[in-house]
PDB file of N, CA and C in Angstrom:
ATOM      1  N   UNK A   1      85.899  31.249 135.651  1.00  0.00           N
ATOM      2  CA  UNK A   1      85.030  30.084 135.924  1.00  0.00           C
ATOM      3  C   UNK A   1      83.572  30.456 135.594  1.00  0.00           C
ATOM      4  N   UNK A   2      83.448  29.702 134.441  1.00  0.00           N
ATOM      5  CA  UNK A   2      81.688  29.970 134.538  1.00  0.00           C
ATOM      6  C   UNK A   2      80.801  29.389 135.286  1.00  0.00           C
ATOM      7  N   UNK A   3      79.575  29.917 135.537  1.00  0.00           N
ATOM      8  CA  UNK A   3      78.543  28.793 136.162  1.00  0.00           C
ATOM      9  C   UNK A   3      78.350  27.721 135.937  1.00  0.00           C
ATOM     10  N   UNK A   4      78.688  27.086 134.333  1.00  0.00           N
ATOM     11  CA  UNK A   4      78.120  25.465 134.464  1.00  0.00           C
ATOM     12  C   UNK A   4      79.413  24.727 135.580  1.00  0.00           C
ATOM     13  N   UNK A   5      80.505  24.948 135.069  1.00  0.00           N
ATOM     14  CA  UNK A   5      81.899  25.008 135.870  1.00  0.00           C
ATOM     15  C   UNK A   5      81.392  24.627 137.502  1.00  0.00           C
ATOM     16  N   UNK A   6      81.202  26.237 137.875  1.00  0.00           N
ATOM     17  CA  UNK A   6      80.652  26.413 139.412  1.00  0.00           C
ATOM     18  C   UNK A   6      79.862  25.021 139.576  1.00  0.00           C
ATOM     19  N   UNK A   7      78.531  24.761 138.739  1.00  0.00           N
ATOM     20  CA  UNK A   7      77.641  23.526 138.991  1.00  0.00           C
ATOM     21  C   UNK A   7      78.272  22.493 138.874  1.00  0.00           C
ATOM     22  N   UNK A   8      79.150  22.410 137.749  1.00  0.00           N
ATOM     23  CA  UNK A   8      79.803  20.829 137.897  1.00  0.00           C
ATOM     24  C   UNK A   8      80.882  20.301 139.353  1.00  0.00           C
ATOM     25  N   UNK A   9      81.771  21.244 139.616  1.00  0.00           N
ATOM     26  CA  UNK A   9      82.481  21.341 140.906  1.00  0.00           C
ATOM     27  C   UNK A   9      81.423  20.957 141.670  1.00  0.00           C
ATOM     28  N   UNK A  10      80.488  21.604 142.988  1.00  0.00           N
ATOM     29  CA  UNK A  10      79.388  21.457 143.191  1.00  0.00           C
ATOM     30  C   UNK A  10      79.114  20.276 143.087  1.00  0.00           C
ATOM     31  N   UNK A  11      78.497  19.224 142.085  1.00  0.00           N
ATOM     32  CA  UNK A  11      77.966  18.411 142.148  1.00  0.00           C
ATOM     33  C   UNK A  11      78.954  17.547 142.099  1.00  0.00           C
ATOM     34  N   UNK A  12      80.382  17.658 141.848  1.00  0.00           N
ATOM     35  CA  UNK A  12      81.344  16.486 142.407  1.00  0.00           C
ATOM     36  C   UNK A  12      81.601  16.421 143.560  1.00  0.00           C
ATOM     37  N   UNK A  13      81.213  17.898 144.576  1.00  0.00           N
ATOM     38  CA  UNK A  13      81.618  17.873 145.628  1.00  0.00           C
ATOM     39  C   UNK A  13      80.810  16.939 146.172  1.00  0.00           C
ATOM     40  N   UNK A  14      79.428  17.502 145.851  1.00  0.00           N
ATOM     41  CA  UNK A  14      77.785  16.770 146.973  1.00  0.00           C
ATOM     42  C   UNK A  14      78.315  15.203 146.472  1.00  0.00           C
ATOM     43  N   UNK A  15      78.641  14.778 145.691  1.00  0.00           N
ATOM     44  CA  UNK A  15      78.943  12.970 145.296  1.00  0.00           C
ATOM     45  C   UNK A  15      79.665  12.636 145.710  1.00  0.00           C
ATOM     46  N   UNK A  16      81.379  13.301 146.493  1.00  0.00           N
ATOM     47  CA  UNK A  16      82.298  12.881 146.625  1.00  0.00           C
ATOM     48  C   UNK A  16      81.688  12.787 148.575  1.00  0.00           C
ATOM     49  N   UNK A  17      81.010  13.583 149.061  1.00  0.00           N
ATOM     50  CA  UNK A  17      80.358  13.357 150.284  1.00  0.00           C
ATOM     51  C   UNK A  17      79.317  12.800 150.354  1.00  0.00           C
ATOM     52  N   UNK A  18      78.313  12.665 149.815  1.00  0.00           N
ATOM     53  CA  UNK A  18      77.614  11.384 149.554  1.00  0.00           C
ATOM     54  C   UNK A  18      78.143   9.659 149.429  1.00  0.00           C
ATOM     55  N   UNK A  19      79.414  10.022 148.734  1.00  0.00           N
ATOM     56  CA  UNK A  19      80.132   8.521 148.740  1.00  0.00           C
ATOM     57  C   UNK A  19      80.743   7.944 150.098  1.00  0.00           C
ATOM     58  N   UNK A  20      81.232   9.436 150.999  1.00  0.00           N
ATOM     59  CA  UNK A  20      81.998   9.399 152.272  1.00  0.00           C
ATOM     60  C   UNK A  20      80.974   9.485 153.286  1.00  0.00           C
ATOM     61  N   UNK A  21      79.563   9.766 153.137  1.00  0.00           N
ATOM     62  CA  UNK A  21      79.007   9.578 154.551  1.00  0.00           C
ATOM     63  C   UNK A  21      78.262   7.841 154.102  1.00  0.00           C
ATOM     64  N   UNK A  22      78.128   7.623 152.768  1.00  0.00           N
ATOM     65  CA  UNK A  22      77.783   6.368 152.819  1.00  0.00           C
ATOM     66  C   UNK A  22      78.785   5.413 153.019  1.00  0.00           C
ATOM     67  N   UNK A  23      79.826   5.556 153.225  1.00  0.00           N
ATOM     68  CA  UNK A  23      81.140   4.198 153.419  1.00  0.00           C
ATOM     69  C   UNK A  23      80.744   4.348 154.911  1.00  0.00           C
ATOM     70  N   UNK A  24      80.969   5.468 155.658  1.00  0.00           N
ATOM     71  CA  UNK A  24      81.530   5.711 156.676  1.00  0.00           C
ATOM     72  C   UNK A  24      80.416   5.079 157.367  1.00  0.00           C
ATOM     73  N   UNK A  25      79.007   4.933 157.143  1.00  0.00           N
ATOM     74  CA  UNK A  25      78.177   4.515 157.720  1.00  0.00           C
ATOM     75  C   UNK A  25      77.737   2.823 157.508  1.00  0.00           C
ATOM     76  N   UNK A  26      78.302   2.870 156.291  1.00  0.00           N
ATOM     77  CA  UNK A  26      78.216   1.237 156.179  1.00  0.00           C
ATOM     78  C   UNK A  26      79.311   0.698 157.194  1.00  0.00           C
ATOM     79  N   UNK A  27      80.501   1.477 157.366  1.00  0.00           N
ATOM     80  CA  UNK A  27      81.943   1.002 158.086  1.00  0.00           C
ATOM     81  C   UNK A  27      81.341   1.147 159.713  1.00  0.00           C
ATOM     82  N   UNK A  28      80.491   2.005 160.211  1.00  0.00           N
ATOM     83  CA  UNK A  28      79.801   1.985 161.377  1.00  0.00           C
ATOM     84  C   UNK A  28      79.053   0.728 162.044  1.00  0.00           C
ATOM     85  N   UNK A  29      77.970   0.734 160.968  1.00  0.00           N
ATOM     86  CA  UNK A  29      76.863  -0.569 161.074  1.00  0.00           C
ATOM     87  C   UNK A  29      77.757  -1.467 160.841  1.00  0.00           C
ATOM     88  N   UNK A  30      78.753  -2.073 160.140  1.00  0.00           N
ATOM     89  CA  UNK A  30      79.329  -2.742 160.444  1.00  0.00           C
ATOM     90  C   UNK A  30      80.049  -3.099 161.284  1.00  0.00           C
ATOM     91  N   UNK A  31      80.469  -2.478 161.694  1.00  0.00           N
ATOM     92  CA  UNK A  31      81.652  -2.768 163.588  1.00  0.00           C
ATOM     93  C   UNK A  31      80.392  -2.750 164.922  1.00  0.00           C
ATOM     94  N   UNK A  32      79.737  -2.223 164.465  1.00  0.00           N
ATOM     95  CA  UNK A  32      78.203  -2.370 165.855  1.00  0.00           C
ATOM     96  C   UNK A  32      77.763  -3.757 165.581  1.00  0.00           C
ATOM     97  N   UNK A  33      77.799  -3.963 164.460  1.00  0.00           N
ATOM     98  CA  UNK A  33      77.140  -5.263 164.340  1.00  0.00           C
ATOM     99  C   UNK A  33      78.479  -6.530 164.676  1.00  0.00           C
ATOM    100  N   UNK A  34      79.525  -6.431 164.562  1.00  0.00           N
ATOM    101  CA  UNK A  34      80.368  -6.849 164.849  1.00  0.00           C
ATOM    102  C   UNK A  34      80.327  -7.017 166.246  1.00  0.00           C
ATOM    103  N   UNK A  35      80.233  -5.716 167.240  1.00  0.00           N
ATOM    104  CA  UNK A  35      80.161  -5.786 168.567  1.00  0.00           C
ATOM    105  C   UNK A  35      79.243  -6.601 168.922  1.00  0.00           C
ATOM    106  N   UNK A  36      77.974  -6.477 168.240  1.00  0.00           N
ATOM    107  CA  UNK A  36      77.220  -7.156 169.186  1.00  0.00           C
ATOM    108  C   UNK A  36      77.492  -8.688 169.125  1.00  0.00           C
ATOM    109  N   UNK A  37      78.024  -9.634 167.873  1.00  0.00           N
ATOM    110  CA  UNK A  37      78.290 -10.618 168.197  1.00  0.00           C
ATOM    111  C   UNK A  37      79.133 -10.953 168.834  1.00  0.00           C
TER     112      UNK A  37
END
């Protein structure tokens, strides 16, 4: 495995958790906001 390798892995990882703390938080604010109505 070379380094660009290493970097590309890496930066699919940081995107593939970037995609999962942004659902998960839209899926949050959404059910709070749900509650409160």
């Amino acid at each position: 495995m070379t380094i660009k390798d290493k970097i590309a892995h890496n930066n699919i990882a940081i995107l593939l958790t970037v995609v999962i703390i942004y659902i998960l938080s839209l899926y949050y604010i959404y059910t709070v906001e749900e509650l409160h109505l």
